[in-house]
Protein backbone atom coordinates (compact mmCIF):
# COMPACT_ATOMS: atom_id res chain seq x y z
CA UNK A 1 -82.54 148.23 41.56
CA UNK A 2 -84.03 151.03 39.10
CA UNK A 3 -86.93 149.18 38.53
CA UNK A 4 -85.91 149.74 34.96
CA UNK A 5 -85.91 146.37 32.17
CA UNK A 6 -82.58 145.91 31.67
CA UNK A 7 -80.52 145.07 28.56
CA UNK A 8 -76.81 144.44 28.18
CA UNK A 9 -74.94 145.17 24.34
CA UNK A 10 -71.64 143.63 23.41
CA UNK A 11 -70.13 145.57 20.41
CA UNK A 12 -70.81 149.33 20.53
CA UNK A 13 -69.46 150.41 17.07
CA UNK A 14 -72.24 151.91 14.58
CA UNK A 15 -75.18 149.17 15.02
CA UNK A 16 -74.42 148.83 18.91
CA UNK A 17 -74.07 152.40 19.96
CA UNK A 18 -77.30 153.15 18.26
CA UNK A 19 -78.96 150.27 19.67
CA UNK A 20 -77.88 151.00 23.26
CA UNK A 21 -79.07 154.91 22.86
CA UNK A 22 -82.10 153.64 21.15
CA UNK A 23 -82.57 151.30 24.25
CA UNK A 24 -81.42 153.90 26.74
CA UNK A 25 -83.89 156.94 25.43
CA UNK A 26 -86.91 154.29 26.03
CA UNK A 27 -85.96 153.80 29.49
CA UNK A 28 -83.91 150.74 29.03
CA UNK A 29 -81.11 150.02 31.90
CA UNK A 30 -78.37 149.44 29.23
CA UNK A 31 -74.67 147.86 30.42
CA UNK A 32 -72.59 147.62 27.62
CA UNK A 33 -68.89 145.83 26.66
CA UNK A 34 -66.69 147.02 23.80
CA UNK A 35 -62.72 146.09 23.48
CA UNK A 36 -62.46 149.45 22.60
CA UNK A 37 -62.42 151.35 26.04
CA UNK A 38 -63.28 155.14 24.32
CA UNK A 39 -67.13 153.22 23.13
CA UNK A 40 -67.93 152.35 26.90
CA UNK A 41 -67.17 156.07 28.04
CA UNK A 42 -69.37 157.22 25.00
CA UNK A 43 -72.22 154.49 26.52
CA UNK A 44 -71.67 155.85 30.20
CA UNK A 45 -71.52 159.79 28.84
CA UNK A 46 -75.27 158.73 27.14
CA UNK A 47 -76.63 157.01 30.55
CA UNK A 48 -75.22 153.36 30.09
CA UNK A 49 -72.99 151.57 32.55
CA UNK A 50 -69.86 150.00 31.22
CA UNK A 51 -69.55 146.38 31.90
CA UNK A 52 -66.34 145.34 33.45
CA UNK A 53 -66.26 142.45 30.59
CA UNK A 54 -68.03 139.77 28.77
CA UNK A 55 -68.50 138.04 31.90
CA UNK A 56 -70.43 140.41 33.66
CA UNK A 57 -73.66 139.20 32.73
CA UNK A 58 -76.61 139.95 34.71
CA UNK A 59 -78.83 139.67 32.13
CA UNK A 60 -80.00 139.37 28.85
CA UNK A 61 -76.89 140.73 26.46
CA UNK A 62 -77.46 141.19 22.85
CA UNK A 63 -74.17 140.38 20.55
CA UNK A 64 -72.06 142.59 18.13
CA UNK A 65 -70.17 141.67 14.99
CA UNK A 66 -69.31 137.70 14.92
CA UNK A 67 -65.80 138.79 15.56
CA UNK A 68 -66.49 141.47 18.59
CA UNK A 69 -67.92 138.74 20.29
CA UNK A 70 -65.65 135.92 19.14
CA UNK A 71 -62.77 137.83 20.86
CA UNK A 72 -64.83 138.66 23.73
CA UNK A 73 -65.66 135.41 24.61
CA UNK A 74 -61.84 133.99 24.02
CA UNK A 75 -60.85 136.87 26.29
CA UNK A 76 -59.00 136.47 29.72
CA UNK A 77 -61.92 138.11 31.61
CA UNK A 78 -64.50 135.89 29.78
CA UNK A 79 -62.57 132.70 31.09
CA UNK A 80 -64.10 132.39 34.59
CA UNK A 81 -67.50 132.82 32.94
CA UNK A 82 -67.33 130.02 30.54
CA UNK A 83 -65.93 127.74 32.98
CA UNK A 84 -69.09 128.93 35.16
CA UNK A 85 -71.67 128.41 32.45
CA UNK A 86 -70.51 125.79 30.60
CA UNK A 87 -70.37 121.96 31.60
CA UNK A 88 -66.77 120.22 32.08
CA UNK A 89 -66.13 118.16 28.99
């Protein structure tokens, strides 16, 4: 471990790229998740990790657009979390 807080974004278009390098040039650990697999390699060129998926949650994640993480939650890879977090029922 870095030592480093750590922050994860979902949704790096405009507000969530910025964010992350915001995050990242304060000494931030940032892991990010995008659909959009091009956003994650700009993240991991700027010093952020790519998150596998939604799932991967380690810690604290801040959203995206309603939709971004509508369709990240629905998502295949997001399945195993839900069922993980959330109660049967």
């Amino acid at each position: 471990m870095s030592g480093k807080e750590r922050v994860g974004v979902i949704g790096l278009g405009l507000m969530g790229s910025a964010l992350s390098g915001n995050l990242i040039q304060n000494g931030y650990e940032v892991s990010g998740f995008d659909i959009e697999p091009a956003r994650m390699r700009e993240l991991e060129e700027r010093g952020g990790r790519a998150a596998a998926s939604p799932a991967e949650r380690r810690f604290p994640w801040l959203g995206g657009k309603p939709e971004d993480c509508r369709r990240a939650w629905w998502s295949q890879s997001a399945r195993l979390c839900r069922e993980k977090l959330l109660p049967a029922g």
